[in-house]
Protein backbone atom coordinates (compact mmCIF):
# COMPACT_ATOMS: atom_id res chain seq x y z
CA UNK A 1 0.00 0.00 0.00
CA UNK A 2 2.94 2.19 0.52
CA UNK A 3 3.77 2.23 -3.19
CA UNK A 4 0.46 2.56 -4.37
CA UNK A 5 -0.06 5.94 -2.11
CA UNK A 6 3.08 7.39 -3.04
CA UNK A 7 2.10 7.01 -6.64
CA UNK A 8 -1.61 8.64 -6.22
CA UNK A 9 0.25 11.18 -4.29
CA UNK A 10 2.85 11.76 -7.12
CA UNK A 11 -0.04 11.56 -9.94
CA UNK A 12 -2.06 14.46 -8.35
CA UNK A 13 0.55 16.72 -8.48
CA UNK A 14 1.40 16.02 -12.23
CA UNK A 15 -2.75 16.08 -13.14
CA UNK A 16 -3.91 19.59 -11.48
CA UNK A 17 -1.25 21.67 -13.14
CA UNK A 18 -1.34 19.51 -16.32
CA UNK A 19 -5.70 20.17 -16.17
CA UNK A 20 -4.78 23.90 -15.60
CA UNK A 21 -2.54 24.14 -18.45
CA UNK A 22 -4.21 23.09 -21.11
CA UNK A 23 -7.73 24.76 -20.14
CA UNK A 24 -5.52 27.98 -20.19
CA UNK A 25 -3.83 26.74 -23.84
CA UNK A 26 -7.71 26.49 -24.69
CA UNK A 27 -8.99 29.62 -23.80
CA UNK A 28 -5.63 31.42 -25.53
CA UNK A 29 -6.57 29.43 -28.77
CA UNK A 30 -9.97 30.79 -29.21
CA UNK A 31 -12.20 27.75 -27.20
CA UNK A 32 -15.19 28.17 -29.92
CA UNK A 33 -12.30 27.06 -32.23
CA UNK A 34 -10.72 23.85 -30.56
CA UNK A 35 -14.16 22.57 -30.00
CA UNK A 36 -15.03 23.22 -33.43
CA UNK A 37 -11.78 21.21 -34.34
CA UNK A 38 -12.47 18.18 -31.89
CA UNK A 39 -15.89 17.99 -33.14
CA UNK A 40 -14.49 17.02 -36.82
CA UNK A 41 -12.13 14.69 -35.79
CA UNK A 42 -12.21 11.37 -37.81
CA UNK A 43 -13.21 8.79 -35.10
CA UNK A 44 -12.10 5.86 -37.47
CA UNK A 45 -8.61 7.03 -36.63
CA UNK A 46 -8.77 6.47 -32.93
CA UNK A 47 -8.68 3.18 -32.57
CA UNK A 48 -5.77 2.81 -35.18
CA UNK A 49 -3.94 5.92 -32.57
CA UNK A 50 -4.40 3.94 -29.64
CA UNK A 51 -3.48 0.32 -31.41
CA UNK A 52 -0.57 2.18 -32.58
CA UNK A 53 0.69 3.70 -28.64
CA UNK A 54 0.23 0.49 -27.39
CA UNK A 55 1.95 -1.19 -29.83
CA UNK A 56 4.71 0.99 -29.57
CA UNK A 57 4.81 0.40 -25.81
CA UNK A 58 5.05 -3.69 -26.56
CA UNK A 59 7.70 -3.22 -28.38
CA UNK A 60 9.44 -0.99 -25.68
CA UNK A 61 8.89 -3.94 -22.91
CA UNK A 62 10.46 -6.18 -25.69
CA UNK A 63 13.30 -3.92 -25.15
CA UNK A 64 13.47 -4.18 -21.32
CA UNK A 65 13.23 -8.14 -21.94
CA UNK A 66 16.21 -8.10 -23.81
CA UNK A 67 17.89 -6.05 -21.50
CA UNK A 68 17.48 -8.27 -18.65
CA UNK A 69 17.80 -11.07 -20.23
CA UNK A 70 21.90 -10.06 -21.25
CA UNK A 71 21.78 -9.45 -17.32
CA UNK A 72 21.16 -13.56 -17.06
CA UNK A 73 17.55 -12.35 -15.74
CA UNK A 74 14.67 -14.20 -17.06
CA UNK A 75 11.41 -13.16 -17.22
CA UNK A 76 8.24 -14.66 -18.79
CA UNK A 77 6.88 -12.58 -21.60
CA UNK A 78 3.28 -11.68 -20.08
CA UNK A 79 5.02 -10.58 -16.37
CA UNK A 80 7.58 -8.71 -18.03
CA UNK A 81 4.99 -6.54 -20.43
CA UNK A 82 2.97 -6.11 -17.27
CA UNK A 83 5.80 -5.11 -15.09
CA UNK A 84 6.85 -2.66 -17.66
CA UNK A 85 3.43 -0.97 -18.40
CA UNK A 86 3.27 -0.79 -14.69
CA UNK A 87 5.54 1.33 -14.86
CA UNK A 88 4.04 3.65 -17.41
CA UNK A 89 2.67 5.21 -14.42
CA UNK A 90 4.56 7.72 -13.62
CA UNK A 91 5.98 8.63 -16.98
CA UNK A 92 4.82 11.69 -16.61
CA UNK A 93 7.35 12.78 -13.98
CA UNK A 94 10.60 14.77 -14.57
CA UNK A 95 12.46 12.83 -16.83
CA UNK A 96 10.70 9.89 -16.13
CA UNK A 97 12.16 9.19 -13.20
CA UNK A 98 9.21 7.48 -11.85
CA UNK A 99 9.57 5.02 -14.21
CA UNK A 100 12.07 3.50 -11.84
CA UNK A 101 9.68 2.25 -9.63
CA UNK A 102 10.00 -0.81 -12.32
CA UNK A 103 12.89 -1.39 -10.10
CA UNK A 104 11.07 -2.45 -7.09
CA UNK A 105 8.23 -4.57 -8.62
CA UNK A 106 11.39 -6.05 -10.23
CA UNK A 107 13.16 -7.21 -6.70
CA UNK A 108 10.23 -7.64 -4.76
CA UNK A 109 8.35 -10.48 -7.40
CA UNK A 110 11.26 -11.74 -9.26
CA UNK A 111 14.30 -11.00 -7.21
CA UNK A 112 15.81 -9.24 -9.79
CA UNK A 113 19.03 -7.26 -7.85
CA UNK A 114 18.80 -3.25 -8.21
CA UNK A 115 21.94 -2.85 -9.51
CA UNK A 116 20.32 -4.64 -12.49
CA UNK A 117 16.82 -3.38 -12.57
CA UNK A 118 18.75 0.27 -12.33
CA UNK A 119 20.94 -0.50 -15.12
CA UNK A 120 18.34 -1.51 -17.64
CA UNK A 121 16.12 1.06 -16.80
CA UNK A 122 18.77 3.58 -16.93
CA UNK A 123 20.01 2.21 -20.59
CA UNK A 124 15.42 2.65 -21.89
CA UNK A 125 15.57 6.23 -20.80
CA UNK A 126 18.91 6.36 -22.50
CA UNK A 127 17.84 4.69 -25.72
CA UNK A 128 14.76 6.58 -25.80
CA UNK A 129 16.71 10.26 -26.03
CA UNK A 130 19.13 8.01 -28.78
CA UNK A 131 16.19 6.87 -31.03
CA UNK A 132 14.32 10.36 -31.23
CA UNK A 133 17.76 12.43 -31.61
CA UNK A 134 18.54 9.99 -34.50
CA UNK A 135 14.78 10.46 -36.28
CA UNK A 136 15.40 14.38 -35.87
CA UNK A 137 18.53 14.11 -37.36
CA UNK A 138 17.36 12.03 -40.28
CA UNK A 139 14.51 15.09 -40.85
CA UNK A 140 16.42 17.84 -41.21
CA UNK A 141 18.16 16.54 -43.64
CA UNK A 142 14.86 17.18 -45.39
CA UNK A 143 13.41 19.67 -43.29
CA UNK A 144 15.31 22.23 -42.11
CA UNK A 145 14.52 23.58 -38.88
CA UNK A 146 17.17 25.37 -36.21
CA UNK A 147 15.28 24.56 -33.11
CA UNK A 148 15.42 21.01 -34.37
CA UNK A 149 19.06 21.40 -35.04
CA UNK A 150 19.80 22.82 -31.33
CA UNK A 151 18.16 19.72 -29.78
CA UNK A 152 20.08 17.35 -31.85
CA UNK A 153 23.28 19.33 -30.74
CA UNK A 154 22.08 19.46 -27.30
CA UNK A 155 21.21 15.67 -27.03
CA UNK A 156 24.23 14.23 -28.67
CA UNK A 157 26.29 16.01 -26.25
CA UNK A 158 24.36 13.92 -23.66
CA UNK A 159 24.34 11.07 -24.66
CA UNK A 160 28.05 10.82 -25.50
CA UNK A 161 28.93 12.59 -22.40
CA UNK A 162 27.03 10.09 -20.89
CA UNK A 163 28.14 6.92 -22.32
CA UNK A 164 31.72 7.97 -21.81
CA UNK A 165 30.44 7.60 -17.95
CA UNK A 166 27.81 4.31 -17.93
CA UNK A 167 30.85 2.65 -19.63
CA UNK A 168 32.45 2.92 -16.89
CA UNK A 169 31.72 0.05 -14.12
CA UNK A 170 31.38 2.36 -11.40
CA UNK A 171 28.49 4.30 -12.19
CA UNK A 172 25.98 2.57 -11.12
CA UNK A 173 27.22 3.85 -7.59
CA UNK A 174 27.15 7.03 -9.37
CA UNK A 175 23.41 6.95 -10.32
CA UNK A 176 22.33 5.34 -7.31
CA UNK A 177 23.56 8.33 -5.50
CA UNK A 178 22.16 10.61 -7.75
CA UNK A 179 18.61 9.19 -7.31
CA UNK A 180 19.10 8.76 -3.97
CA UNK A 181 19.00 12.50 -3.61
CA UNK A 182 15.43 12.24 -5.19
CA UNK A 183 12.77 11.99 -2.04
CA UNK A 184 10.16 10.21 -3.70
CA UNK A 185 12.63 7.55 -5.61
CA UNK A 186 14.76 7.35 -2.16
CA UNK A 187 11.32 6.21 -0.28
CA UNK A 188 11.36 3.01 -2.56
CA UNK A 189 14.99 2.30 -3.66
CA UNK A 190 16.90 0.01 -1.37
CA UNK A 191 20.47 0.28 -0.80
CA UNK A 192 22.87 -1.20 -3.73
CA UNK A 193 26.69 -1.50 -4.83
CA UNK A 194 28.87 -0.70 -7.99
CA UNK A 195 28.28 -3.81 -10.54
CA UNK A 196 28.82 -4.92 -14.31
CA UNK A 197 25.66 -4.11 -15.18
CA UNK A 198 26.32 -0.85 -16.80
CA UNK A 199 29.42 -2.37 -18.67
CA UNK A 200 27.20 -5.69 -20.50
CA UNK A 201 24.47 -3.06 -21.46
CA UNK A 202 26.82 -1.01 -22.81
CA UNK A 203 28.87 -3.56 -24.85
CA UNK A 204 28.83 -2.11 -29.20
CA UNK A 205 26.28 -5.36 -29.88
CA UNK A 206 24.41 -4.67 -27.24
CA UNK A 207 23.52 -1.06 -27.47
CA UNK A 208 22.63 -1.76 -31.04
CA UNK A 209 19.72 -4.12 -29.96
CA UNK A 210 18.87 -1.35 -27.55
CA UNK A 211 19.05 1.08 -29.96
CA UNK A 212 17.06 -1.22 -33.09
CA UNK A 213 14.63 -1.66 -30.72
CA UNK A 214 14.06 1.76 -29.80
CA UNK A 215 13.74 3.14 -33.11
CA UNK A 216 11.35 0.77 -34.20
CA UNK A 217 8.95 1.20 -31.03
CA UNK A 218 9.28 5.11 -31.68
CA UNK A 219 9.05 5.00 -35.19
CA UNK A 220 5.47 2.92 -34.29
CA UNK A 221 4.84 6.00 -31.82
CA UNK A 222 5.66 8.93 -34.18
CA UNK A 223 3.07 6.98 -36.66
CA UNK A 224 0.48 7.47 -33.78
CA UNK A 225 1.04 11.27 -34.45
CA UNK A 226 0.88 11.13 -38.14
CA UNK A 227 -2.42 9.33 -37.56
CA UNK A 228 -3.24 12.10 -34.89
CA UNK A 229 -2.83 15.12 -37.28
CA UNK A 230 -4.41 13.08 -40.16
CA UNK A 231 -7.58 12.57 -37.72
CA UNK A 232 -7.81 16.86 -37.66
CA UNK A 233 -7.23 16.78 -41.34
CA UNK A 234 -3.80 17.68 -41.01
CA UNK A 235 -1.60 15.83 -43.55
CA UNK A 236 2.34 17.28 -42.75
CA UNK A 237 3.90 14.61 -44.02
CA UNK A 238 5.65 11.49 -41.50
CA UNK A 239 8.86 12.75 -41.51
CA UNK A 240 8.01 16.45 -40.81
CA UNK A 241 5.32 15.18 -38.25
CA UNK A 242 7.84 12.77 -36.29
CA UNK A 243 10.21 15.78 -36.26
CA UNK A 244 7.77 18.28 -34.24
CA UNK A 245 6.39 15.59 -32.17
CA UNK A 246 10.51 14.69 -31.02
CA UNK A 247 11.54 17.85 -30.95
CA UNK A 248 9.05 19.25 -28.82
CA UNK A 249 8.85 16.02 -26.46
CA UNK A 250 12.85 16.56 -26.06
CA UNK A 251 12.79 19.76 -25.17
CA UNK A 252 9.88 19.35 -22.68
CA UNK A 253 11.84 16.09 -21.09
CA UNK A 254 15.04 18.57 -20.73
CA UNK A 255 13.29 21.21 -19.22
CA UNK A 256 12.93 18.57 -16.40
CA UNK A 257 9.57 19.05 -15.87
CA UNK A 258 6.52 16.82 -14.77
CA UNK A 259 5.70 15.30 -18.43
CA UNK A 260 7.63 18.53 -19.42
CA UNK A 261 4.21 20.39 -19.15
CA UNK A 262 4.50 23.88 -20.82
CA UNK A 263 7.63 23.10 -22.78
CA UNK A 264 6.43 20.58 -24.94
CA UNK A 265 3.50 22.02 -25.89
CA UNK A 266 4.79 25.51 -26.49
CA UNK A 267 7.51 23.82 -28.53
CA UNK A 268 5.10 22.18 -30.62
CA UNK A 269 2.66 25.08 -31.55
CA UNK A 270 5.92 27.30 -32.48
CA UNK A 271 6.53 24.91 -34.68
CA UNK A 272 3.54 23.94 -36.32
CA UNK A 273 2.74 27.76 -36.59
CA UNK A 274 5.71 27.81 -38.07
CA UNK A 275 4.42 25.52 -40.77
CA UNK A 276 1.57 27.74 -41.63
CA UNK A 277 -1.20 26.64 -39.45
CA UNK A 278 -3.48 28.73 -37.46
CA UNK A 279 -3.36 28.62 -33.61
CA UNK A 280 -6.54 26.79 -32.78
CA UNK A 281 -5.91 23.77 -34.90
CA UNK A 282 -2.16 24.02 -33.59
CA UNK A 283 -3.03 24.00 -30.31
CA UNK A 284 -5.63 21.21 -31.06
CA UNK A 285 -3.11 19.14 -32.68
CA UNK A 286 -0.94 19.53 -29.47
CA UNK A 287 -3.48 18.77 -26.70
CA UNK A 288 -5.18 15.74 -28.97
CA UNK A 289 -1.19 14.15 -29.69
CA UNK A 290 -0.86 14.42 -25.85
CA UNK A 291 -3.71 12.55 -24.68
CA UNK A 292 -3.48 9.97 -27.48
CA UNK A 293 -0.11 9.30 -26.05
CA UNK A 294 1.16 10.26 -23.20
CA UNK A 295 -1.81 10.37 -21.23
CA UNK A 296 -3.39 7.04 -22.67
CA UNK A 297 -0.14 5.68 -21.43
CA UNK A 298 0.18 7.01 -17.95
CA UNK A 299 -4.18 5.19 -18.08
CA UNK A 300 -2.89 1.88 -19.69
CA UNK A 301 -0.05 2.87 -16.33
CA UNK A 302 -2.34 2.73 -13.80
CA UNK A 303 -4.54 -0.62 -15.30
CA UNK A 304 -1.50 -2.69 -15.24
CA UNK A 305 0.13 -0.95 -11.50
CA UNK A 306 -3.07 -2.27 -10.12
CA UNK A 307 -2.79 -6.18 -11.52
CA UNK A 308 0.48 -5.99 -10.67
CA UNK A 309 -0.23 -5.07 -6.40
CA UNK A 310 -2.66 -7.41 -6.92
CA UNK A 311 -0.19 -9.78 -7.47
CA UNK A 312 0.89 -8.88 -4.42
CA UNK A 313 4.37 -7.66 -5.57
């Protein structure tokens, strides 16, 4: 029960503001206008959109399978995809942080050591900023766009900064004391020590399955989008869609921000009124992508936390 109050408690706080946002974003955008929008959307395309997000999402826990499975950590397919939708939960927080919680379902129903479960989760979030800097890149070679071009600077600075360090075997001290700082991750993460984790994950074959499946769970996501702005009667093209959609999610998971509220969505009407469009259908676009995705997510989150307690984890 401890875990399951600390994530209500943890969810409120990202909802409210998130609620507050976008009724302000509404009101900005002329609210005759968005509801005027919403009212033609295409409702054949929804259930293609949400096929599509969870899809992606499969794909994703195929990932973490993998992953633990190079650790010498077995897991049977249905416990691991429910383990890691579980932990869809709390995507929402500042980086996705809370995603981590994956870590204790992990030790507490399949003994899986934190080191490990630390490690793997570590190398998702790490993939996941390598797949979408990679499908920017690819799209301004077609689509030029300088706030694109920043975040692909930005992010590739990361992550090679960063791999120089999760090469090394140490770090997983490293990031357990940096998440240890973190009040609501240090309620649920036990106590763990430097291990090899960090160097098998990080081995040239095995980032590369990391890395194939990444793109190809994104690339499953960004289609989501494309099917979002086709559902408004938006057709921008997949390419110049995927670009927007990653570029404004990067920049709203940098800004280290709960779900990067604010950041992403201000990214992604710049750029989209950039493209020509007007600010209502912009702003529609935005606050339609988000709760096809990342909201339908943090839902399919919650399902899947609560067979998971009930499994008395």
């Amino acid at each position: 029960m401890k875990i399951l109050e600390l994530i209500k408690k943890r969810f409120l706080w990202i909802v409210f503001p998130t609620i507050f946002f976008y009724v302000l974003l509404i009101f900005v955008s002329d609210v005759g206008e968005i509801s005027k929008h919403f009212l033609e959307i295409k409702i054949e395309y929804l259930i293609l959109i949400f096929l599509l997000v969870f899809l992606s999402h499969i794909v994703k826990s195929f990932r973490q399978k993998e992953l633990l499975r190079l650790l010498g950590e077995k897991i049977s397919l249905i416990q691991n995809v429910i383990i890691y939708m579980a932990g869809l939960t709390l995507i929402n927080t500042p980086g996705g942080v809370g995603t981590f919680i994956k870590s204790v379902y992990l030790k507490k129903r399949f003994q899986v050591t934190t080191e490990k479960s630390i490690a793997v989760i570590f190398l998702e979030r790490y993939h996941d900023l390598f797949a979408g800097t990679c499908i920017i890149f690819v799209s301004i070679l077609i689509y030029f766009s300088l706030i694109s071009i920043s975040l692909v600077v930005i992010s590739s600075a990361i992550l090679v900064g960063t791999y120089i360090l999760i090469s090394n075997r140490n770090f997983s001290g490293l990031i357990y004391d940096k998440l240890s700082k973190i009040k609501f991750i240090s309620q649920i993460m036990p106590d763990i020590r430097p291990s090899e984790s960090f160097s098998i994950l990080t081995s040239p074959i095995n980032m590369t399955k990391g890395w194939l499946f990444s793109i190809l769970g994104w690339g499953i996501d960004s289609l989501a989008v494309y099917a979002v702005f086709l559902s408004l009667n938006v057709d921008l093209g997949y390419l110049l869609t995927s670009q927007i959609y990653f570029t404004s999610l990067g920049y709203g998971v940098l800004s280290l921000l709960p779900g990067g509220i604010g950041v992403n969505e201000s990214i992604a009407d710049f750029l989209l009124l950039q493209r020509g469009l007007e600010l209502s259908i912009a702003s529609s676009l935005v606050i339609l992508t988000r709760l096809c995705t990342v909201w339908f997510v943090t839902i399919i989150g919650v399902i899947f936390t609560r067979i998971t307690l009930k499994q008395k984890i």
